[in-house]
Protein backbone atom coordinates (compact mmCIF):
# COMPACT_ATOMS: atom_id res chain seq x y z
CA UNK A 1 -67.64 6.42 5.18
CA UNK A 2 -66.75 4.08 2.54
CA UNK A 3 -66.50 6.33 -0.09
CA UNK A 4 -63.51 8.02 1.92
CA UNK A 5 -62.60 4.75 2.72
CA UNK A 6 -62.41 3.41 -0.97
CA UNK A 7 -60.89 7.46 -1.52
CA UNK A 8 -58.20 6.75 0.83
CA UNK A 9 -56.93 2.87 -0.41
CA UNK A 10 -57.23 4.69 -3.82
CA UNK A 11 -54.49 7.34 -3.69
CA UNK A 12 -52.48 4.83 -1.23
CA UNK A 13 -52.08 2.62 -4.59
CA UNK A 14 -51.70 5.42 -6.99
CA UNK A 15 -48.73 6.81 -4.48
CA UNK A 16 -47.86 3.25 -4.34
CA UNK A 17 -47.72 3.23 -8.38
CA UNK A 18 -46.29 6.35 -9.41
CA UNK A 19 -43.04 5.78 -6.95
CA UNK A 20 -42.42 2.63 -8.45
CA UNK A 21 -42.50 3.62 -11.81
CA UNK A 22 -40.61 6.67 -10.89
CA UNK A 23 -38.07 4.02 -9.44
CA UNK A 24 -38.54 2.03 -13.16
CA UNK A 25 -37.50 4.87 -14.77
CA UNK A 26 -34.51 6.03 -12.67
CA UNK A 27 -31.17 5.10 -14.17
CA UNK A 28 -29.35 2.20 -12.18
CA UNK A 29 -26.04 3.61 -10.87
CA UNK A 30 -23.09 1.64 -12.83
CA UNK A 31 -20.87 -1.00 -11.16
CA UNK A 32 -17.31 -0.66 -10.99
CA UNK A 33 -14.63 -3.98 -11.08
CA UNK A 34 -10.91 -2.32 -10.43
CA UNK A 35 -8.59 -5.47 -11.13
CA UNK A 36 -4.91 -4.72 -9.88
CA UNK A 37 -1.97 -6.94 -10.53
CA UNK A 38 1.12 -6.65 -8.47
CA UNK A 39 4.38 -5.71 -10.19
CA UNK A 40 3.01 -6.81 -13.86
CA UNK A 41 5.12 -5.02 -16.46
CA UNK A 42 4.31 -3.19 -19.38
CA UNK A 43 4.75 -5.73 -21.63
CA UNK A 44 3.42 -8.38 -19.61
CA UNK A 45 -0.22 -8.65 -21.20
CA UNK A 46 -0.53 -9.91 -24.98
CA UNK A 47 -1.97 -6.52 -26.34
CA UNK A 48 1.14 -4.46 -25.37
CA UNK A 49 3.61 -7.24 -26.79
CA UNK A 50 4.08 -10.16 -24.86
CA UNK A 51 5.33 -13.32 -25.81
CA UNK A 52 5.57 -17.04 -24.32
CA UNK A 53 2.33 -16.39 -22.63
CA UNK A 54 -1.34 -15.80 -23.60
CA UNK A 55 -3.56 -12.98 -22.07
CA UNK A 56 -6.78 -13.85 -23.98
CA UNK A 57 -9.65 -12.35 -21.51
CA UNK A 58 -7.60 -9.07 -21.51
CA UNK A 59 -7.19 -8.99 -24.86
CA UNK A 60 -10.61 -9.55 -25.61
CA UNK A 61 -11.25 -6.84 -22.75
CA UNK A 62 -8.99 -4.34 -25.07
CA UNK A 63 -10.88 -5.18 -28.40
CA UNK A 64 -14.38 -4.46 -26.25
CA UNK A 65 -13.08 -1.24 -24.67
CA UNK A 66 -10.21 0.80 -24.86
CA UNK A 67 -6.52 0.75 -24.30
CA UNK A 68 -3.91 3.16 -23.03
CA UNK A 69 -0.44 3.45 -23.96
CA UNK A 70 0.18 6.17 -21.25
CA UNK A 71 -1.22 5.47 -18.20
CA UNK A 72 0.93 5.90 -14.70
CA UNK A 73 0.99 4.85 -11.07
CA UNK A 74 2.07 7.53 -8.63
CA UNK A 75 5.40 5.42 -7.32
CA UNK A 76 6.78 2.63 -8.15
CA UNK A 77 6.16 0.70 -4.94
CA UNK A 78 3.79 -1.48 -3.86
CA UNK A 79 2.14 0.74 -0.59
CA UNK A 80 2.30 3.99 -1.79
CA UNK A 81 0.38 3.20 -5.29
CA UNK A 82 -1.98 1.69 -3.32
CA UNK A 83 -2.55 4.93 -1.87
CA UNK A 84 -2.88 6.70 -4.88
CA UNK A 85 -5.26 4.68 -6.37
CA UNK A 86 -8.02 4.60 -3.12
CA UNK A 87 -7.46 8.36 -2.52
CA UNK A 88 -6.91 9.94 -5.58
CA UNK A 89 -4.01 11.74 -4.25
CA UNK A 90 -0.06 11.67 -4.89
CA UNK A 91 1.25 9.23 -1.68
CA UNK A 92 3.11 12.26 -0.81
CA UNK A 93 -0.02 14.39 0.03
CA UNK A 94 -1.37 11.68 2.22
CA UNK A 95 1.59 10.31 3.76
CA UNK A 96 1.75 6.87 2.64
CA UNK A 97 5.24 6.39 1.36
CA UNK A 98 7.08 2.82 0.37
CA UNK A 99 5.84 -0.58 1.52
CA UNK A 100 5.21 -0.79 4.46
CA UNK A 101 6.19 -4.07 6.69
CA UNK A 102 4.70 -5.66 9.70
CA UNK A 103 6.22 -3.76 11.94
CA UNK A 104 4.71 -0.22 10.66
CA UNK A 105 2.40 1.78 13.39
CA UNK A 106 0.99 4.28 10.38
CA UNK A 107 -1.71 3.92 7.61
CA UNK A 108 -4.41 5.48 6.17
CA UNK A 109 -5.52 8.57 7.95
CA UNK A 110 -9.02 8.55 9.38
CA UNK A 111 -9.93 11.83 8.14
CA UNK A 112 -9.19 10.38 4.30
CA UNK A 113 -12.08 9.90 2.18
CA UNK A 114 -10.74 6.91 -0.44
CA UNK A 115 -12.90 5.62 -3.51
CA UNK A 116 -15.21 2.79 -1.37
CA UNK A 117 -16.35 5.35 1.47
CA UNK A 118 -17.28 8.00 -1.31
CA UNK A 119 -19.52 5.61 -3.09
CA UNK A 120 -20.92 3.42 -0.30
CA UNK A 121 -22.30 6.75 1.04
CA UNK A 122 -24.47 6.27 -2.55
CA UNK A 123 -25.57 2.90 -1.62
CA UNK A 124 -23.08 0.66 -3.05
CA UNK A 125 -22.20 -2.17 -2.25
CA UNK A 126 -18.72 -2.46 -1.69
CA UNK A 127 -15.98 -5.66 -0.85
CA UNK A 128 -12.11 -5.98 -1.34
CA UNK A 129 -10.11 -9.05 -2.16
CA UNK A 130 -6.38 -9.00 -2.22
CA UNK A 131 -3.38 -7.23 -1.15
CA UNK A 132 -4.31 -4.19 1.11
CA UNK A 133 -0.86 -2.27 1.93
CA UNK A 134 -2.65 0.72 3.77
CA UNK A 135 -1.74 -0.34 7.20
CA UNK A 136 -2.07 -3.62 8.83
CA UNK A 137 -3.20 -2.24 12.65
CA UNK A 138 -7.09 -2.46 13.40
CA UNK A 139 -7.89 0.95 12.41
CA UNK A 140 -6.29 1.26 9.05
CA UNK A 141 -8.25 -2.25 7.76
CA UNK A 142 -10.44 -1.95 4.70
CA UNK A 143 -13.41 -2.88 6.89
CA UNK A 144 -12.88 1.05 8.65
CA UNK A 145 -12.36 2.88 5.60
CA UNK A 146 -15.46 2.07 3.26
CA UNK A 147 -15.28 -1.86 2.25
CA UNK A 148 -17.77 -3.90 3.54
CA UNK A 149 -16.38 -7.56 3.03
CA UNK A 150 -12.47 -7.81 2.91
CA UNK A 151 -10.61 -11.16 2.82
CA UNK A 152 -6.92 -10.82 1.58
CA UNK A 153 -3.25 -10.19 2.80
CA UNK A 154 -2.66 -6.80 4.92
CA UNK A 155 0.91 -6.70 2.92
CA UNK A 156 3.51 -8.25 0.62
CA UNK A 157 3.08 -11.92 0.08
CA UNK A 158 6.68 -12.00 0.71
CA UNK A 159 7.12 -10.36 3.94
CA UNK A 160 6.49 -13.83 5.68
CA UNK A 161 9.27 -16.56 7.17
CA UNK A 162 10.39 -17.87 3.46
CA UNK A 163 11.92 -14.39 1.94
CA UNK A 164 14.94 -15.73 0.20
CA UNK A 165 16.87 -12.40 1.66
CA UNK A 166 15.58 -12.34 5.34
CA UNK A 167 13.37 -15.07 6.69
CA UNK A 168 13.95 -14.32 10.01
CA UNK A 169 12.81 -10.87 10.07
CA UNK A 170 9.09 -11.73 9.70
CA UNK A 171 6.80 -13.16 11.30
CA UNK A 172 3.98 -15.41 9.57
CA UNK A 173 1.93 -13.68 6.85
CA UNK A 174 -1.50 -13.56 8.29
CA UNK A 175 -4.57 -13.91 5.98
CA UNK A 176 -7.62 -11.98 6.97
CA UNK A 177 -11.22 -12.09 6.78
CA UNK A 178 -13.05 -8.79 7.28
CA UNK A 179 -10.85 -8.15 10.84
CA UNK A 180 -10.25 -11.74 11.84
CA UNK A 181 -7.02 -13.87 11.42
CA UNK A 182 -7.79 -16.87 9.48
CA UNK A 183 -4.56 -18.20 8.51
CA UNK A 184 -1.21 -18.07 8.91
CA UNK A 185 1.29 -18.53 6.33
CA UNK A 186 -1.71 -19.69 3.39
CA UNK A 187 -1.02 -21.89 0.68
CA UNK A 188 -0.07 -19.23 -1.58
CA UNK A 189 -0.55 -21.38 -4.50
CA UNK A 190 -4.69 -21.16 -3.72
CA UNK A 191 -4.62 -17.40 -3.75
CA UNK A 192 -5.94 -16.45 -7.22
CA UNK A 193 -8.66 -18.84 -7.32
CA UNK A 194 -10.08 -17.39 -3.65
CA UNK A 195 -9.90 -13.74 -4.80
CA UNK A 196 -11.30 -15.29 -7.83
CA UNK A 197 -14.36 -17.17 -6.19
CA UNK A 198 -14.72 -14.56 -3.76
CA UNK A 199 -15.29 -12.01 -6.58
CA UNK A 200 -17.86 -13.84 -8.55
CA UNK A 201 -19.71 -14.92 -5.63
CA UNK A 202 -19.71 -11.29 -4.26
CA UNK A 203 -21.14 -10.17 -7.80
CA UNK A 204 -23.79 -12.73 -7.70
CA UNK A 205 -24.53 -11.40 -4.29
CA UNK A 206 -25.19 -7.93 -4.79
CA UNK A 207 -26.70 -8.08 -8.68
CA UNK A 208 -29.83 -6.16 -7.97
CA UNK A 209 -27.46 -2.82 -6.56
CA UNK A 210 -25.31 -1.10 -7.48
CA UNK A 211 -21.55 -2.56 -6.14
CA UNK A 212 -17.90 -1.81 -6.09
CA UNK A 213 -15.54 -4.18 -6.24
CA UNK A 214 -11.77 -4.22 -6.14
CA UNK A 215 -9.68 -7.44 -6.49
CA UNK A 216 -5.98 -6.63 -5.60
CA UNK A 217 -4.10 -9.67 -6.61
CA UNK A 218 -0.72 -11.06 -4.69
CA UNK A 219 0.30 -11.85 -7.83
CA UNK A 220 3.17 -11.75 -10.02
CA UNK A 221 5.09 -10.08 -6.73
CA UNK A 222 7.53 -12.73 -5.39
CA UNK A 223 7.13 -15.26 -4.42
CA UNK A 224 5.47 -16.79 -7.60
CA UNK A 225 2.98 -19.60 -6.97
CA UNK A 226 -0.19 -20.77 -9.07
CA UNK A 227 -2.33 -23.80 -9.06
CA UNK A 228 -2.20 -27.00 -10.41
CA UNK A 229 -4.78 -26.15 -13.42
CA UNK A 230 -1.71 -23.43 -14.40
CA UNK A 231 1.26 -25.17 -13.55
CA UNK A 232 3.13 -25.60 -16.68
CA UNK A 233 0.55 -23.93 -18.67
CA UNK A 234 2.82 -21.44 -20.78
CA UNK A 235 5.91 -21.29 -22.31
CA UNK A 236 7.37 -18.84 -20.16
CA UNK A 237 7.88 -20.83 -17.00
CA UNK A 238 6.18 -20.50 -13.66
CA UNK A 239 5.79 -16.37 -14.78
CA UNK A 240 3.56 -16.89 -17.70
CA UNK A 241 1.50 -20.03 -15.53
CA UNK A 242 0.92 -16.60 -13.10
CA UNK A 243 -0.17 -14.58 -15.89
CA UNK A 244 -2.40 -16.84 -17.75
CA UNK A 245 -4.17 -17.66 -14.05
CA UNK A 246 -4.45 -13.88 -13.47
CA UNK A 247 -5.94 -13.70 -17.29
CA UNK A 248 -8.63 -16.33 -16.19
CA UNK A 249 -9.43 -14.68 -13.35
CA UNK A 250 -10.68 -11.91 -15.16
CA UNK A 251 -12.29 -14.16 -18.18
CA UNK A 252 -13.90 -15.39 -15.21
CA UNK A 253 -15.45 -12.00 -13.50
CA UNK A 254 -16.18 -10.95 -17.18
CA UNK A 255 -18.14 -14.12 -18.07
CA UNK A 256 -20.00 -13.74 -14.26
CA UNK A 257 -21.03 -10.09 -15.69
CA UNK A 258 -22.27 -11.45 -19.11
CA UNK A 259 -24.04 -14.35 -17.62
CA UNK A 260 -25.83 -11.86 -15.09
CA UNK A 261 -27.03 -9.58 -17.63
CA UNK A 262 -24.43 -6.51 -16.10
CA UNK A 263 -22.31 -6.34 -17.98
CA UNK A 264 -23.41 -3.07 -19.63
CA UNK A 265 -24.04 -1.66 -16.36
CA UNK A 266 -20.14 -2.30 -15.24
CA UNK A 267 -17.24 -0.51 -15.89
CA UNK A 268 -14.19 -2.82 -15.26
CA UNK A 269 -10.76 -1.15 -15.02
CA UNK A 270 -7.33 -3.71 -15.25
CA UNK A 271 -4.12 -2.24 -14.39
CA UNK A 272 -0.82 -2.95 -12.09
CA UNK A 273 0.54 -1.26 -9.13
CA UNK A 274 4.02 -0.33 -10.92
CA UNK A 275 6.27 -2.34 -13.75
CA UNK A 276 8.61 -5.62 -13.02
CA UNK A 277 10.62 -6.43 -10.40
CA UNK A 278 13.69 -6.74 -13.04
CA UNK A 279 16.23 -8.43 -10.42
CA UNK A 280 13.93 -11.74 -9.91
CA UNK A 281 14.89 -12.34 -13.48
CA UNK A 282 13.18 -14.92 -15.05
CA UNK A 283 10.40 -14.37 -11.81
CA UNK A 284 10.30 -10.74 -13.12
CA UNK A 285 7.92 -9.71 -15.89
CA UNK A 286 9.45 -6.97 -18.57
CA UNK A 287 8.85 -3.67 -19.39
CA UNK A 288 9.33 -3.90 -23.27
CA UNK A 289 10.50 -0.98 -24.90
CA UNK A 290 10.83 1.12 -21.14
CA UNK A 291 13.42 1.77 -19.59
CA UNK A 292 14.23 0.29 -16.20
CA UNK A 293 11.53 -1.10 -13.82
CA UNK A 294 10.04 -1.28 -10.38
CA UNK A 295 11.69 0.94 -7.66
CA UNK A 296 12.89 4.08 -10.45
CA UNK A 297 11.26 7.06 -12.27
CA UNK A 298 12.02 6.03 -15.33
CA UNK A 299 9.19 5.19 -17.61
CA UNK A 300 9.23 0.80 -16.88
CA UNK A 301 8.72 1.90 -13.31
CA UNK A 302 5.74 3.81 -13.27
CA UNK A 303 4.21 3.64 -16.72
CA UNK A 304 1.71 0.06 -16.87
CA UNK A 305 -0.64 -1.38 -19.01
CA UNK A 306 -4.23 -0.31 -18.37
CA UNK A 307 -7.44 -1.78 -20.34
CA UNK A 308 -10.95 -0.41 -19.53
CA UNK A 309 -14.28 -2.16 -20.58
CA UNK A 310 -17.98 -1.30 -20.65
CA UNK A 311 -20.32 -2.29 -23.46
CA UNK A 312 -22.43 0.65 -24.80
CA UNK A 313 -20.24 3.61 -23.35
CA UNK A 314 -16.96 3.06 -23.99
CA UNK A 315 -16.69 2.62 -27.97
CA UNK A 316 -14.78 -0.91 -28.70
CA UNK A 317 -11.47 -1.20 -29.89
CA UNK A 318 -9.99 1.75 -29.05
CA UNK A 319 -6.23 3.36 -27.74
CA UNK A 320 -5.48 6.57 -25.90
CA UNK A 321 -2.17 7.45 -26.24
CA UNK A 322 -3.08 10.42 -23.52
CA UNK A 323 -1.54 10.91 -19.99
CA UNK A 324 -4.08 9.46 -17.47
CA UNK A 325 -3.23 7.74 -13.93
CA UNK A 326 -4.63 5.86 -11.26
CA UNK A 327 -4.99 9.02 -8.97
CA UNK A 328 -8.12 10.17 -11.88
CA UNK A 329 -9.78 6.93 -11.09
CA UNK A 330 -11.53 8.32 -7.94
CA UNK A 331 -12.84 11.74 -9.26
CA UNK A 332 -13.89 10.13 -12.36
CA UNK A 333 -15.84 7.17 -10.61
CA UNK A 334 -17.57 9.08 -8.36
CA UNK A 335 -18.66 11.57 -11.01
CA UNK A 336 -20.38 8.43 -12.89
CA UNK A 337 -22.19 7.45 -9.21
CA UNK A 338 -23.30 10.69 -8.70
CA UNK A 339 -20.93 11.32 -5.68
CA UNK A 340 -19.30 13.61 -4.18
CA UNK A 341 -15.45 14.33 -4.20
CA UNK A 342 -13.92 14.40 -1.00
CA UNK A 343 -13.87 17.24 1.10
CA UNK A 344 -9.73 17.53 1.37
CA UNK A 345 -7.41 18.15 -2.01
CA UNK A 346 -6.90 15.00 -4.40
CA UNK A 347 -4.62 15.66 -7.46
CA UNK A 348 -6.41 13.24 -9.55
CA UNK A 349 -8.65 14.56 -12.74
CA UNK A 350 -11.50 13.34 -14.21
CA UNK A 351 -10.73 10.98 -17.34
CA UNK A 352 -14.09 10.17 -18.70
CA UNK A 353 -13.58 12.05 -21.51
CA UNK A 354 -10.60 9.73 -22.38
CA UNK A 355 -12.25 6.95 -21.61
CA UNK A 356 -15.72 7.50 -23.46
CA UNK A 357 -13.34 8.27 -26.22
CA UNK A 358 -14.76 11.74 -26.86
CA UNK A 359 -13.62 13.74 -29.86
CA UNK A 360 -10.35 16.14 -29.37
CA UNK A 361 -10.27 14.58 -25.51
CA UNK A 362 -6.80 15.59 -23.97
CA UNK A 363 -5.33 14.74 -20.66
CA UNK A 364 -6.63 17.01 -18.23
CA UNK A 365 -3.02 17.00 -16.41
CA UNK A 366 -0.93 20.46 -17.62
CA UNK A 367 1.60 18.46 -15.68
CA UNK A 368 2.72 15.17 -13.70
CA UNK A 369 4.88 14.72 -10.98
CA UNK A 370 7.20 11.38 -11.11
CA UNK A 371 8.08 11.21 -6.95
CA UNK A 372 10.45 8.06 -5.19
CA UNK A 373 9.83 8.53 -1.79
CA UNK A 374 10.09 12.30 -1.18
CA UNK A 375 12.47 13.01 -3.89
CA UNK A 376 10.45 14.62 -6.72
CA UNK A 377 13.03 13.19 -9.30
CA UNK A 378 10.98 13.88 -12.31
CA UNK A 379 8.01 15.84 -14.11
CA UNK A 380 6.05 15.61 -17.71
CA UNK A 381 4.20 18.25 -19.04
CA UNK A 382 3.38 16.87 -22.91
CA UNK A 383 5.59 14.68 -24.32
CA UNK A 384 8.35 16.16 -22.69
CA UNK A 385 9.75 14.57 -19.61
CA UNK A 386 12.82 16.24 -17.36
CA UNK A 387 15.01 14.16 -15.02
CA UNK A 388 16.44 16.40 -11.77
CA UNK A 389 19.27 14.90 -10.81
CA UNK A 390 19.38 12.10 -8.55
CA UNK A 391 20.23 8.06 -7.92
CA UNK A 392 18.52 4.93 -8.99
CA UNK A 393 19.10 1.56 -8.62
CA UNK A 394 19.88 -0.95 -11.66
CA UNK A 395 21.00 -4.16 -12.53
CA UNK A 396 24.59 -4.58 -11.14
CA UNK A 397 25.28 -7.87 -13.56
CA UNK A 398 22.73 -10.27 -14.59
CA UNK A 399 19.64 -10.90 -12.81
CA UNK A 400 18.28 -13.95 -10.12
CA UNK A 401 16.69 -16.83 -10.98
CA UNK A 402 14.37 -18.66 -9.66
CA UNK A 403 12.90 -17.00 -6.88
CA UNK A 404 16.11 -15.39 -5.66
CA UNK A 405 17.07 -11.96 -6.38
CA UNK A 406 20.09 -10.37 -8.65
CA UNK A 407 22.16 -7.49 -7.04
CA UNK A 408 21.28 -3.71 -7.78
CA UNK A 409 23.88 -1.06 -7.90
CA UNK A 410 23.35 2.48 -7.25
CA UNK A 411 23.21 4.84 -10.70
CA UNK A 412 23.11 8.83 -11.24
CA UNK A 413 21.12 11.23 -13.56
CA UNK A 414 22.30 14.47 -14.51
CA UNK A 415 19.58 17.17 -15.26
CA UNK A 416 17.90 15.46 -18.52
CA UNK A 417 15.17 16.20 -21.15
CA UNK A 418 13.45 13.38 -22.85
CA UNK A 419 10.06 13.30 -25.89
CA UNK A 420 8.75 10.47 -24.60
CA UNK A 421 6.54 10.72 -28.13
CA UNK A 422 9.46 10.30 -30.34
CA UNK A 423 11.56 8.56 -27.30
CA UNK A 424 9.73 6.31 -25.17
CA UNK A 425 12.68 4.47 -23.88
CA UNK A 426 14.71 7.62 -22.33
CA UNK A 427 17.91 6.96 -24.65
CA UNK A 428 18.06 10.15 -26.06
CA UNK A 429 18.93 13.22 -23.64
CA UNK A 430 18.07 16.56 -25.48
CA UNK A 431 18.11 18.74 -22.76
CA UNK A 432 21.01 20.89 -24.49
CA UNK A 433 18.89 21.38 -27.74
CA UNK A 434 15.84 22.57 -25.74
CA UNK A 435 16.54 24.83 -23.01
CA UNK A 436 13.50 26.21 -23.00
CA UNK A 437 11.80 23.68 -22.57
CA UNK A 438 14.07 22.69 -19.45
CA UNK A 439 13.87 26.29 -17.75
CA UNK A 440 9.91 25.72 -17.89
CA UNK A 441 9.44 22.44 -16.47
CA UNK A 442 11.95 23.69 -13.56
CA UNK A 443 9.58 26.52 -12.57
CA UNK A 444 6.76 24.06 -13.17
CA UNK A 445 8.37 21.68 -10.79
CA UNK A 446 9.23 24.61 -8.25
CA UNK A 447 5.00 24.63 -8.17
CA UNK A 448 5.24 20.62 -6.91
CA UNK A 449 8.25 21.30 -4.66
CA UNK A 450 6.10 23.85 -2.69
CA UNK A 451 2.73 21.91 -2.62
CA UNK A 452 4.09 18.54 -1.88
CA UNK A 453 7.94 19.37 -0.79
CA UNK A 454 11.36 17.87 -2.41
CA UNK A 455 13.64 16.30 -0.28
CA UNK A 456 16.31 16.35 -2.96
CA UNK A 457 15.85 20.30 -2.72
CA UNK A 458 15.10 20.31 0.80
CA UNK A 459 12.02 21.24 0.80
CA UNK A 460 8.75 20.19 2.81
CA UNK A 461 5.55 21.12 1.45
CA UNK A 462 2.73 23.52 2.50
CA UNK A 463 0.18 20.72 1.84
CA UNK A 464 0.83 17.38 2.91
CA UNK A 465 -0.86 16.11 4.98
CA UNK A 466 -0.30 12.65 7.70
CA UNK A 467 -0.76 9.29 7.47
CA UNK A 468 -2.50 8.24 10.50
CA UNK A 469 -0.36 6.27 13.39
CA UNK A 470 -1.26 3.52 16.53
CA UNK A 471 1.12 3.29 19.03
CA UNK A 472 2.66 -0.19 19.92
């Protein structure tokens, strides 16, 4: 008896031994940090060229990891890139067009599977802080689609009672905590520091697993506000104080990584949600050498900076000059967590091979589709870029100051080709010279017009699919 006794405790601790080295020797699951900035322009960080402000943790994050000089957001507007970025999907595939307000009964479909639900199904631990835009109404929340802590703003910070255009359309901006109203109107000025705080402590929090964690600043989007330790900090006005705030709050997620020992166990992606607001004027960040800005399809509207860190994997200091997008995020992600891809169509491809900086690595997109609402006004295949006729806003004289907004007129393109290698600011129309090249991006864009529809062309696609919609 106690030989099959002493047997028995025996192989209990031997079991007990071998599954925790076999849990030792398993390979911990990277982290992911997805920073995104609202309307912060190409130029608006110190790597890509700005001046009268300083961006040193994102500069620092660009010497560590690499940089790209081509990186896009679906649409230039604040809801639908949103939506591209959590679903890996065009907004037009999905549904999830524009901004919407607080009046809006449609958001994120149930049936979507977006980045958070993919990888909390792999354990992760998973919170958002910031700007949501994917539907305000109790079913589209963060907290039902995949994020287990949210605390942020459903919507625009200003779609709230001070809009210098319409204050008496909305109602007070609520801030939320997981599903609860906790505020109304909040003191916007406090905003980056409590995504900030938040982030850290929700790092601290989940150190020993793996986590997910996206921080989806209000800022620069008008209204501009900052704190008191950034108030008058640059020498660009209250823009740059935004920037350099937003700059520490990454130094400060960075140093939280270093300081926890994860920081080679953490990829951390920066990028914005589409280029400047260019009618707030000196409230509006700039697009350098791009043309035009927020709201268009030309290049300052949907082309951002994008820096990507992680010690040990990605090799330091380097640029990719390929096309890459916030719809690859998703596929790529959950191929580095061992996920799986959701069961519906995403348009997004997987980057790694950009990002790891692998030898002879191309963009894996034969093609990309530039849509403004459900106008597909625009598609690059290479370097080359063709403009389908349509309207865009501009600058209709100079720009606002201070907070209040300049006056857009309406513009029209003809049918132009651009080499965005040799012509990154769309000056130089050479659709006559190449009509090849023009006759195959059309049939290539017939392909889009048919998959996700044209409105321009009348045209609704075989495979969209809807948002989902409450009724009042």
């Amino acid at each position: 008896m106690f030989l099959t006794r002493w047997f028995g405790w025996a192989l209990l601790f031997f079991s007990m031994f071998v599954a925790s080295r076999g849990l030792a020797d398993t390979p911990r699951l990277p982290n992911f940090v997805i920073i995104f900035t609202d309307d912060q322009g190409y130029a608006d960080v110190g790597c890509y060229g700005a001046q009268g402000f300083q961006t040193p943790n994102l500069d620092r994050m660009a010497r560590n990891g690499v940089r790209f000089t081509s990186f896009y957001v679906a649409q230039a507007v604040c809801g639908a890139s949103r939506a591209a970025l959590l679903s890996g999907c065009y907004p037009n595939r999905i549904g999830l067009l524009g901004a919407p307000n607080h009046r809006a009964t449609h958001g994120i479909h149930p049936d979507e599977e977006i980045l958070p639900e993919l990888l909390k199904e792999k354990g992760y631990a998973t919170a958002m802080f910031g700007k949501w835009h994917l539907g305000h109404r109790p079913p589209f929340l963060p907290t039902r689609h995949g994020f287990g802590v949210y605390f942020g703003l459903p919507y625009s910070n200003d779609m709230w009672p001070f809009h210098p255009e319409t204050p008496s359309f909305y109602p007070p901006l609520p801030l939320i905590e997981n599903e609860r109203v906790i505020a109304e109107n909040p003191d916007q000025t406090q905003l980056t520091t409590w995504y900030t705080e938040r982030a850290v402590a929700f790092i601290r929090q989940n150190r020993d697993r793996p986590f997910f964690l996206y921080v989806a600043h209000a800022m620069p989007h008008v209204p501009l506000f900052v704190s008191e330790k950034f108030r008058g900090h640059s020498q660009q006005g209250l823009y740059g104080d935004v920037i350099e705030e937003i700059d520490w709050s990454v130094g400060q997620i960075l140093q939280t990584l270093q300081e926890l020992d994860l920081a080679e166990h953490t990829l951390v992606i920066f990028t914005s949600d589409n280029g400047p607001w260019l009618s707030y004027g000196n409230h509006a960040g700039s697009a350098g050498p791009l043309r035009e800005g927020k709201g268009t399809t030309w290049e300052g509207g949907v082309r951002v900076p994008c820096i990507m860190q992680w010690p040990g994997r990605i090799p330091a200091g380097t640029v990719c000059h390929e096309l890459a997008a916030t719809i690859d995020l998703l596929p790529t992600l959950v191929r580095l967590a061992e996920a799986r891809l959701p069961r519906r169509t995403i348009d997004g491809k997987d980057i790694w091979p950009l990002i790891s900086g692998q030898p002879g690595a191309r963009t894996p997109h034969e093609t990309y589709y530039y849509y403004w609402n459900r106008e597909l006004q625009a598609i690059r295949s290479g370097p080359w870029k063709l403009h389908f006729p349509h309207t865009y806003r501009s600058l209709d004289g100079p720009p606002g100051q201070d907070g209040k907004p300049g006056k857009y007129t309406q513009k029209r393109c003809g049918l132009e080709l651009y080499n965005l290698e040799k012509d990154i600011g769309e000056t130089n129309n050479v659709a006559e010279q190449h009509p090849q090249i023009v006759e195959r991006l059309q049939e290539l864009a017939q392909q889009a017009r048919l998959d996700l529809g044209d409105s321009l062309q009348g045209i609704t696609g075989k495979n969209i699919r809807p948002a989902g919609h409450v009724t009042e």
